[in-house]
Protein backbone atom coordinates (compact mmCIF):
# COMPACT_ATOMS: atom_id res chain seq x y z
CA UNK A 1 -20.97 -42.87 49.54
CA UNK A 2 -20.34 -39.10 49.29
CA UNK A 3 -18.53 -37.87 46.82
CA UNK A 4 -16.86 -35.15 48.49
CA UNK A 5 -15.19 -37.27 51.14
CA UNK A 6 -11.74 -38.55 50.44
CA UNK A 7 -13.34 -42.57 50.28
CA UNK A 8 -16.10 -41.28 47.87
CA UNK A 9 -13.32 -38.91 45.72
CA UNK A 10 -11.18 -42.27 45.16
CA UNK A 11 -13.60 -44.45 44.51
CA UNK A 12 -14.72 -42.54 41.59
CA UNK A 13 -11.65 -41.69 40.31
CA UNK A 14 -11.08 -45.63 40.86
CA UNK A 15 -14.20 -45.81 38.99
CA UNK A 16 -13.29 -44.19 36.19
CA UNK A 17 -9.80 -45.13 35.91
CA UNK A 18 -10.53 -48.68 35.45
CA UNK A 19 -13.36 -48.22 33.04
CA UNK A 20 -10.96 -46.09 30.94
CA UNK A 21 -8.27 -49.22 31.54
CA UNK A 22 -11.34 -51.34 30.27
CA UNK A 23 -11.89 -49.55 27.23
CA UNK A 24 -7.80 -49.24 26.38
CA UNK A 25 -7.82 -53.52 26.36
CA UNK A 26 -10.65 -53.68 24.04
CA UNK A 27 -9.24 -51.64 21.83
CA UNK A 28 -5.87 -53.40 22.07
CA UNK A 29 -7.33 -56.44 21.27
CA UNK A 30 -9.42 -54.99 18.68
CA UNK A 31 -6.26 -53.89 16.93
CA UNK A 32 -4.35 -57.06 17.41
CA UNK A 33 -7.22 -59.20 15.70
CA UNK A 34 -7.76 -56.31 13.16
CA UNK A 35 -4.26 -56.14 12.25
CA UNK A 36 -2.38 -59.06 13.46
CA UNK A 37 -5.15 -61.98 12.40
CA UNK A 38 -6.92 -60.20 10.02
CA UNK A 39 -10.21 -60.90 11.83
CA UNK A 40 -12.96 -58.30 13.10
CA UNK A 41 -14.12 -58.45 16.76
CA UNK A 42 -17.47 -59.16 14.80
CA UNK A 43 -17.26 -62.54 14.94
CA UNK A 44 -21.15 -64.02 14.28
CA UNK A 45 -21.51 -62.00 11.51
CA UNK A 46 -24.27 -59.88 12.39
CA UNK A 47 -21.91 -57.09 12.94
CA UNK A 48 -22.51 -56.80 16.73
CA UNK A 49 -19.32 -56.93 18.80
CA UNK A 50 -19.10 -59.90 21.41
CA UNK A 51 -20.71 -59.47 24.97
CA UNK A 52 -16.75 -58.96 26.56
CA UNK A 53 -17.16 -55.53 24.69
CA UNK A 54 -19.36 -54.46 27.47
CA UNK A 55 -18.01 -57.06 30.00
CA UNK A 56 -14.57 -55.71 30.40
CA UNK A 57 -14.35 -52.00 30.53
CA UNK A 58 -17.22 -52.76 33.69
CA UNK A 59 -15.73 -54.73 35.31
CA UNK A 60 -12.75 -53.26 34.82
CA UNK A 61 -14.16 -50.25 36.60
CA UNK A 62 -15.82 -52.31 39.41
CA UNK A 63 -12.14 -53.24 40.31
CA UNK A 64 -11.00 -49.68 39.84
CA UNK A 65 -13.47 -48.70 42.33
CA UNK A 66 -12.74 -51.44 44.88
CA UNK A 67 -9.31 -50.13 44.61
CA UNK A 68 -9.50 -47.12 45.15
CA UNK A 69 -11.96 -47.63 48.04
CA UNK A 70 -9.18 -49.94 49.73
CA UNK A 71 -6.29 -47.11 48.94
CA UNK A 72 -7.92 -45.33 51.34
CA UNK A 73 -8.77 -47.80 53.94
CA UNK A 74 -12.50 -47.20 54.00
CA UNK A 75 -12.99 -50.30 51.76
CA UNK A 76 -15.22 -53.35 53.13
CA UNK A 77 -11.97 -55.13 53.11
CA UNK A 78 -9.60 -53.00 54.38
CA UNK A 79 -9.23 -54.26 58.08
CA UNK A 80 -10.01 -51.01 59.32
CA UNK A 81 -12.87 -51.08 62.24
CA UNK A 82 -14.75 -48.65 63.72
C-alpha cells in the first residue's frame, strides 16, 4: 500500500477514523457504567481494564480501514478487476 496514492490516503484516514470511533465507545461506556451503574470498567479487581479496552478501538480501525479501502474501489472486495 502506498500512502500517497488515493487507496493508501483513505485507508489510513479509514484507519484512523475508526480507531478514534473505537476509543469514543469505550469511553461512552466507561461513562455510562461510571455514572449510570456506579461500577468501574475494572471489573476483577486488579485494576486492569477488560481485554475489549484494547479489542474495540482495533478493530474498530480494521473496519475503518476496510472502508475506506472499498470507498475507493481498490478494496479486495470491491468488484473492481484489473
Amino acid at each position: 500500500m502506498n500512502a500517497n496514492s488515493p487507496s493508501g490516503r483513505a485507508t489510513l484516514v479509514g484507519l484512523l477514523v475508526g480507531g478514534a470511533v473505537g476509543f469514543l465507545l469505550i469511553e461512552l461506556v466507561g461513562v455510562f457504567f461510571t455514572f449510570v451503574l456506579g461500577r468501574s470498567l475494572a471489573f476483577d479487581g486488579t485494576g486492569e481494564p477488560p481485554p475489549a479496552v484494547v479489542a474495540v478501538p482495533v478493530a474498530c480501525a480494521v473496519i475503518g480501514a476496510i472502508v475506506g479501502a472499498r470507498l475507493t474501489g481498490r478494496g479486495p472486495h470491491s468488484g473492481k478487476r484489473g
